[in-house]
Protein backbone atom coordinates (compact mmCIF):
# COMPACT_ATOMS: atom_id res chain seq x y z
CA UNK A 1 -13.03 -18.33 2.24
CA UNK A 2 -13.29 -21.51 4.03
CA UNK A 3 -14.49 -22.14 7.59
CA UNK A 4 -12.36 -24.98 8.35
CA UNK A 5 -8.44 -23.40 8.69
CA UNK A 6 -5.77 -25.11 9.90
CA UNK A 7 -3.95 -23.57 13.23
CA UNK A 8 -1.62 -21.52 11.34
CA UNK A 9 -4.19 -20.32 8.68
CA UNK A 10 -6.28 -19.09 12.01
CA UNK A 11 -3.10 -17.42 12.73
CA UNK A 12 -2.55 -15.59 9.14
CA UNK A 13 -6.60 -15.19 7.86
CA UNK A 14 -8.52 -15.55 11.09
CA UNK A 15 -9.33 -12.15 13.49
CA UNK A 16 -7.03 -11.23 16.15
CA UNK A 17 -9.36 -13.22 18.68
CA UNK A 18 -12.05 -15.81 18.09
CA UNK A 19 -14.44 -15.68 19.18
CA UNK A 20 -14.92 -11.91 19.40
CA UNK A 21 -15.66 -10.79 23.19
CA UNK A 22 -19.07 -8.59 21.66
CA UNK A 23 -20.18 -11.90 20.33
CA UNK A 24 -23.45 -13.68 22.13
CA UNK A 25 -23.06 -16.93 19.37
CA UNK A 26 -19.89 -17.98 16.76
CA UNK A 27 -19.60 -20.77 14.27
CA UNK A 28 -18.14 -21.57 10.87
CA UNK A 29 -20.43 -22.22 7.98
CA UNK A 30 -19.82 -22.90 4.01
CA UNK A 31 -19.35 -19.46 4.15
CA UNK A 32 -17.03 -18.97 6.82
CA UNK A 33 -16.63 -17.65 10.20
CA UNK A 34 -19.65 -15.56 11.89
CA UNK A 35 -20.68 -13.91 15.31
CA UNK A 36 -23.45 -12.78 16.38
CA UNK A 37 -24.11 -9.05 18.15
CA UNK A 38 -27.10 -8.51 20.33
CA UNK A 39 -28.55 -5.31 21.13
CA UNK A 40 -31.53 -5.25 23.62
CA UNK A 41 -33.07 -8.06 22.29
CA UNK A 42 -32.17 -7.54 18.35
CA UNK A 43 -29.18 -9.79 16.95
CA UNK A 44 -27.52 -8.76 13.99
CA UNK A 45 -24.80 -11.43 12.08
CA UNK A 46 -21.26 -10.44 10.93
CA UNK A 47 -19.04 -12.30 8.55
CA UNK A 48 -15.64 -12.19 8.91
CA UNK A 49 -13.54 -10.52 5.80
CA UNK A 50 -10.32 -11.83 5.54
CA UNK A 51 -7.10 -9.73 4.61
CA UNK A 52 -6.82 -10.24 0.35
CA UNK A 53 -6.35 -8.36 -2.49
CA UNK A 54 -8.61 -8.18 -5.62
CA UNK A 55 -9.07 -5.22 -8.65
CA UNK A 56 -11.06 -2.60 -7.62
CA UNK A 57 -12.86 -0.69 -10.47
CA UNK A 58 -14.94 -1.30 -13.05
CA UNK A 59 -14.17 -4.53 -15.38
CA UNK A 60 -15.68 -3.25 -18.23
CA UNK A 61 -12.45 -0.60 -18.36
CA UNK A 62 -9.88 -3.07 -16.93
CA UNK A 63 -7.02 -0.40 -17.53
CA UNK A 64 -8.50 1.48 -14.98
CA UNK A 65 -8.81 -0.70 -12.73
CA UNK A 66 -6.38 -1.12 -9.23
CA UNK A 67 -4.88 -4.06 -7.36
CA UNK A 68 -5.89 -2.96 -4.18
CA UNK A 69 -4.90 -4.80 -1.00
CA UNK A 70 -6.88 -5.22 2.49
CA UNK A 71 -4.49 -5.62 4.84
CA UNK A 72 -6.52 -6.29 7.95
CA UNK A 73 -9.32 -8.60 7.99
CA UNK A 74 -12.79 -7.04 9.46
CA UNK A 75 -15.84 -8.28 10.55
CA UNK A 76 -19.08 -6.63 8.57
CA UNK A 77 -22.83 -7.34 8.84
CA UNK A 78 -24.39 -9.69 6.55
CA UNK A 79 -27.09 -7.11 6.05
CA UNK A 80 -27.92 -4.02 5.97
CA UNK A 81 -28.95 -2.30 9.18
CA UNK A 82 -32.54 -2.98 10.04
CA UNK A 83 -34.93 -0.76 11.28
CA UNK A 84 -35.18 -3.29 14.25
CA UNK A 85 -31.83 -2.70 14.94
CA UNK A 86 -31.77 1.17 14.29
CA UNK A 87 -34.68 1.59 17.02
CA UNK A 88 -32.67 -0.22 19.64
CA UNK A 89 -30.23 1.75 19.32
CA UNK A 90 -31.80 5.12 18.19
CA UNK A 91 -35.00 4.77 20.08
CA UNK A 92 -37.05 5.86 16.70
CA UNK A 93 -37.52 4.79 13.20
CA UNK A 94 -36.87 7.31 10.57
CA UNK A 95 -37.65 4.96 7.53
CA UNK A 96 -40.33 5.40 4.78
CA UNK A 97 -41.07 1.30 4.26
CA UNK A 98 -42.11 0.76 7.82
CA UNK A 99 -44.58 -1.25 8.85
CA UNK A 100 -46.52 2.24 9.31
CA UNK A 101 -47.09 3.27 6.05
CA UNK A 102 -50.30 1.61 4.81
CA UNK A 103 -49.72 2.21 1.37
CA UNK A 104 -46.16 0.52 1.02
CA UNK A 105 -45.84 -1.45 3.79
CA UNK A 106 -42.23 -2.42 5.43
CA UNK A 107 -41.34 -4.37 8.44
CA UNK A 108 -38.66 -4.53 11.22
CA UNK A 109 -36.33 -6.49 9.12
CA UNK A 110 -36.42 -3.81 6.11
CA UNK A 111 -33.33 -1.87 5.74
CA UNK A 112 -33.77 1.33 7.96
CA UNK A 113 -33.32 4.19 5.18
CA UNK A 114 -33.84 7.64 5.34
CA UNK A 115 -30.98 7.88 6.93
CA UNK A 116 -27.91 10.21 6.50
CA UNK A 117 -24.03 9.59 6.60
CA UNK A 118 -24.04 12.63 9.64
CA UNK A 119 -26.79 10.25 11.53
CA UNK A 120 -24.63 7.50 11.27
CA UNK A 121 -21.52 8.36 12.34
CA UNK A 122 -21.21 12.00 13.78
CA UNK A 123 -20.78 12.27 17.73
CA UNK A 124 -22.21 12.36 20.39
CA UNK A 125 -25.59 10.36 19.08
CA UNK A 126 -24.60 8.94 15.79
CA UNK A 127 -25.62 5.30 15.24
CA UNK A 128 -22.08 3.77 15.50
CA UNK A 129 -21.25 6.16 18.31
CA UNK A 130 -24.19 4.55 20.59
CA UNK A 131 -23.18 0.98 19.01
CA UNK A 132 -20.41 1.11 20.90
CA UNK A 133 -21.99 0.44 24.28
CA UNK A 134 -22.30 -3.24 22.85
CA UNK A 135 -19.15 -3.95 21.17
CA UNK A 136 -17.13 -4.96 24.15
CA UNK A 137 -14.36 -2.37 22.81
CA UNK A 138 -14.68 -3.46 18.91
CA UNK A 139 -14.80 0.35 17.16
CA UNK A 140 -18.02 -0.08 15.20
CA UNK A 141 -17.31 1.69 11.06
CA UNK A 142 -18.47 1.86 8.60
CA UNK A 143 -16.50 0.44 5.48
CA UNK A 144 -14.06 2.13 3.55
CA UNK A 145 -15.48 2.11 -0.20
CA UNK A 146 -12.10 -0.37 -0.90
CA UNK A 147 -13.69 -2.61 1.82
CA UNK A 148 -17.09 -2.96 0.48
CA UNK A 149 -16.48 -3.41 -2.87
CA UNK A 150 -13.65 -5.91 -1.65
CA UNK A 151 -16.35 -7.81 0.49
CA UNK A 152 -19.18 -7.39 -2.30
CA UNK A 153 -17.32 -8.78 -5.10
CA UNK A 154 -16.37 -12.06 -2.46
CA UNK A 155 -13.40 -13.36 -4.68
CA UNK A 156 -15.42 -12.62 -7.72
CA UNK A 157 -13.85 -10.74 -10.43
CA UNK A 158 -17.30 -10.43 -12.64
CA UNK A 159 -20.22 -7.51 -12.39
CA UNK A 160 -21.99 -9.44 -9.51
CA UNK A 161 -21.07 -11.64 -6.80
CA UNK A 162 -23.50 -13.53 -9.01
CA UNK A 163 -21.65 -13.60 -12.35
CA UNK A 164 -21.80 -11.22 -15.82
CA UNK A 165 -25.89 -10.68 -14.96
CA UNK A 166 -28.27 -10.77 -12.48
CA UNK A 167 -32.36 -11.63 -12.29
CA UNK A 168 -35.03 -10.15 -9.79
CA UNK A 169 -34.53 -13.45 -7.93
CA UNK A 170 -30.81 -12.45 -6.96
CA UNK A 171 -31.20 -8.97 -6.67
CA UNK A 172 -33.70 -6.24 -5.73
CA UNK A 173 -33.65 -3.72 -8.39
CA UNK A 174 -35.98 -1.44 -10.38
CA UNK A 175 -38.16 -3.64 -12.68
CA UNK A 176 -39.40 -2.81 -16.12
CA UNK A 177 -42.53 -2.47 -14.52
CA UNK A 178 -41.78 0.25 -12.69
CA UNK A 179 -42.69 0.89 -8.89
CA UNK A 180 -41.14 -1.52 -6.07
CA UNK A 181 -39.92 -0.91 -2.43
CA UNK A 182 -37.24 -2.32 -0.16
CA UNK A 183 -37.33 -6.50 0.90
CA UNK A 184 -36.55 -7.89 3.83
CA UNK A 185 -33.17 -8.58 4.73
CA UNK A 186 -32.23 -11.90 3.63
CA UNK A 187 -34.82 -12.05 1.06
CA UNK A 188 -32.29 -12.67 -1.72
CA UNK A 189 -29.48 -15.19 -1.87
CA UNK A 190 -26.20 -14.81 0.22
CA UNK A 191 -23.01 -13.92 -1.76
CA UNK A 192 -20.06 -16.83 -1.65
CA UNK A 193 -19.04 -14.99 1.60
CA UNK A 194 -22.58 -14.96 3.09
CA UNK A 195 -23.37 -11.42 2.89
CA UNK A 196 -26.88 -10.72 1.59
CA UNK A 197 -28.00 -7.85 -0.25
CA UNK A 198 -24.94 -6.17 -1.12
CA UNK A 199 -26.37 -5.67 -4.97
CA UNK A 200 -29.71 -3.28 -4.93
CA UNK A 201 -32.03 -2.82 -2.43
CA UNK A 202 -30.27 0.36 -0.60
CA UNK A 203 -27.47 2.29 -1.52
CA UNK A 204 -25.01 1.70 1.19
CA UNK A 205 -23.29 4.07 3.25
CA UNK A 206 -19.35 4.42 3.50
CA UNK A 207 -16.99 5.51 5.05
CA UNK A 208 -14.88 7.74 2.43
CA UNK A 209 -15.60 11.19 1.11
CA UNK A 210 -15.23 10.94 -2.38
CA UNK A 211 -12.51 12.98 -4.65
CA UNK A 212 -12.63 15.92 -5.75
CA UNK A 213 -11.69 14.68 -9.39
CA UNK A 214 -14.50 12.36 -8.97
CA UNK A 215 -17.07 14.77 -7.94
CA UNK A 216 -16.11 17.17 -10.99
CA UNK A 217 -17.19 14.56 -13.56
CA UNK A 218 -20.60 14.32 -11.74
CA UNK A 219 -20.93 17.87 -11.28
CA UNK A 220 -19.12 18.95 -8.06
CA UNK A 221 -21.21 20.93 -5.71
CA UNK A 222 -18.47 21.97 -3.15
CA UNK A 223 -19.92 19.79 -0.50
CA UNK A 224 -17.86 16.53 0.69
CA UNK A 225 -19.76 14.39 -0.12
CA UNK A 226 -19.80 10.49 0.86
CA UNK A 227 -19.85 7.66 -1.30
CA UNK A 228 -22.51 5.31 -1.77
CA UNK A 229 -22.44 1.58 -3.05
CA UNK A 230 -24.48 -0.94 -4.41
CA UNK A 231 -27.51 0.07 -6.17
CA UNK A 232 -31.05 0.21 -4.99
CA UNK A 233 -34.61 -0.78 -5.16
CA UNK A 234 -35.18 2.36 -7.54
CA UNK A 235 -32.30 1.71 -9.87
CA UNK A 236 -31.61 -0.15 -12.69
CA UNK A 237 -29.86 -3.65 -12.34
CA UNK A 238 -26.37 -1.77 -13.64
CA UNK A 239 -26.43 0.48 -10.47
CA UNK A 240 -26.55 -2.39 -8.39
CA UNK A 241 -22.60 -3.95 -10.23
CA UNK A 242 -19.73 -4.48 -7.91
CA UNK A 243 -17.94 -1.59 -8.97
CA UNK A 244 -20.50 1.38 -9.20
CA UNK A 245 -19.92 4.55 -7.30
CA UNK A 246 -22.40 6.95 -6.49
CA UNK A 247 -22.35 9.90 -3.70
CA UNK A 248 -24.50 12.12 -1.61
CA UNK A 249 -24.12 14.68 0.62
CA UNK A 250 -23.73 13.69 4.52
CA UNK A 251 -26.88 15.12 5.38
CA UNK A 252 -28.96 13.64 2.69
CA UNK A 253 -31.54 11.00 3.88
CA UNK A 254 -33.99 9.32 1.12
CA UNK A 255 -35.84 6.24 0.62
CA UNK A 256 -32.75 4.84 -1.75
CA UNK A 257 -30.18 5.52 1.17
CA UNK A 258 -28.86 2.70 4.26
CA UNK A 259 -25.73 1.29 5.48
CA UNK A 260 -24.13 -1.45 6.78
CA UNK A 261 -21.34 -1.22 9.64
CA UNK A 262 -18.04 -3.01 10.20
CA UNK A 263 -16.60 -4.23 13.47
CA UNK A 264 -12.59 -3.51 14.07
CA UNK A 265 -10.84 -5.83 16.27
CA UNK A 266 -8.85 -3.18 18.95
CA UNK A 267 -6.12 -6.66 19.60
CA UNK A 268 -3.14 -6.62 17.99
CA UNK A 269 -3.22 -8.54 14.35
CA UNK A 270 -1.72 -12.19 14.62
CA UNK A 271 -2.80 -13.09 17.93
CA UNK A 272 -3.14 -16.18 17.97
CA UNK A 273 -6.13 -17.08 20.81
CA UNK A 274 -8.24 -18.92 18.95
CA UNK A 275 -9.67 -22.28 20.34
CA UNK A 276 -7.74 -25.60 19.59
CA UNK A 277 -9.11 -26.84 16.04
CA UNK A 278 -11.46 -30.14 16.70
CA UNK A 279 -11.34 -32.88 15.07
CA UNK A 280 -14.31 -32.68 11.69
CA UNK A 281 -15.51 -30.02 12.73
CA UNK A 282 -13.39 -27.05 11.43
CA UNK A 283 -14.58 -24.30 13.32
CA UNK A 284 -16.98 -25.17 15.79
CA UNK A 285 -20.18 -23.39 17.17
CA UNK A 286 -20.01 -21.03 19.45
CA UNK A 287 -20.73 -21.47 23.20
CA UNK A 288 -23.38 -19.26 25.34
CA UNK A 289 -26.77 -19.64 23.89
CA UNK A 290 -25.05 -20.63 20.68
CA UNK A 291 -27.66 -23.54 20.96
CA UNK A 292 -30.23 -20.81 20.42
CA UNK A 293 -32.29 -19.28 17.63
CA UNK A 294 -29.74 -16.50 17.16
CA UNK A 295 -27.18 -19.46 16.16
CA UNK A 296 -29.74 -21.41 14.16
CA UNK A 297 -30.22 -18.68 11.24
């Protein structure tokens, strides 16, 4: 992914609109092309995904894995939800690392957890449901479990966005030691597409219930229950691979358990009003306060 596209690249790769019209601050980076959402006072970044296609599955059993296409380009948080972000829109903090708990303290920008698929996404007071007063029309999702592992692996085709194997310094995962908690968001180092955290710290959220045939070789309950990716603080470093699946039921909240949320243009794909290209500076900052700190990150 590169920032700096040429008109009809913006045209083919780039979102329906840039910038976005939920977006208080835009740019292009080494990364590529970000906006930035503000809810009373909290701002949370999204990268844009570009439309690709990559094998999805596990690599160490590359005849099972799928050539699996994204067809429309998305634009997903660079983090996980934090529990800043959850109270402004929720009004209350349901997570166990907060900067309550004496004993293992969190913060504001710790992944909200304790939180379950239902409080996410079911009507009328979901999460994403209430998002939506600030998205300017954008449907706020979460990812489909193709999209995440799409955006996790971030062209990669090894275990990690990282490579083959992965150190405490990359990722947050359960230590020989023992112990540990969540980290901040943005602890860790971004992925090549900017998106932090994606390996360990909290099992993410999606979208998808997961098969039936799945379930049965992990012991089907009969409930429908939602897959989860990425690993966690509690898990060992091979939870946290591109292309591990794990599940829970929609109304199970734990320590382990987050999300992160997706942004869906509502414009048609292809539209092509994106600001004229200037000259050096690929894609250039956005406009508003996009002098600010929100910008600056």
């Amino acid at each position: 992914m590169n920032a700096i596209l040429d008109p009809e690249a913006w045209r083919r790769r780039g979102p329906a609109v840039f910038p976005p019209p939920w977006a208080s601050a835009w740019g292009g980076d080494r990364f590529g092309l970000w906006a930035d959402l503000a809810v009373a006072g909290v701002v949370q970044r999204l990268r844009w995904i570009e439309p690709g296609s990559f094998l999805m599955g596990d690599e160490e059993q590359p005849e099972g894995q799928v050539l699996t296409t994204i067809d429309a380009g998305f634009w997903l948080a660079d983090t996980a939800c934090t529990q800043a972000l959850w109270l402004a829109v929720m009004g209350r903090n349901p997570s166990y690392f907060s900067e309550a708990n004496d004993r293992q303290r969190g913060s504001a920008q710790h992944p909200v957890e304790c939180v379950r698929w239902n409080d996410v996404v079911l009507p009328p007071d979901g999460f994403l449901v209430r998002l939506q007063a600030f998205t300017a029309g954008a449907a706020p999702k979460l990812p489909t479990e193709a999209e995440w592992e799409y955006a996790c692996r971030a062209g990669t085709r090894t275990a990690y966005s990282f490579g083959d194997r992965v150190t405490s310094e990359q990722v947050n995962y359960l230590a020989e030691s023992g112990g540990g908690m969540t980290v901040a968001v943005r602890s860790l180092p971004a992925s090549p597409w900017g998106l932090y955290e994606m390996h360990g710290n909290v099992w993410e959220w999606c979208a998808d219930a997961v098969d039936r045939a799945w379930r049965s070789t992990q012991g089907d309950t009969g409930v429908s229950e939602r897959a989860l990716r990425g690993g966690s603080w509690s898990n060992d470093a091979g939870f946290a691979r591109s292309a591990i699946r794990f599940a829970g039921a929609p109304d199970r909240a734990i320590q382990r358990l987050g999300f992160r949320f997706a942004l869906r243009s509502t414009s048609p794909a292809g539209a092509t009003e994106w600001p004229a290209p200037r000259s050096g500076a690929g894609v250039a900052a956005g406009r508003g306060n996009s002098a600010g700190p929100a910008a600056s990150r």
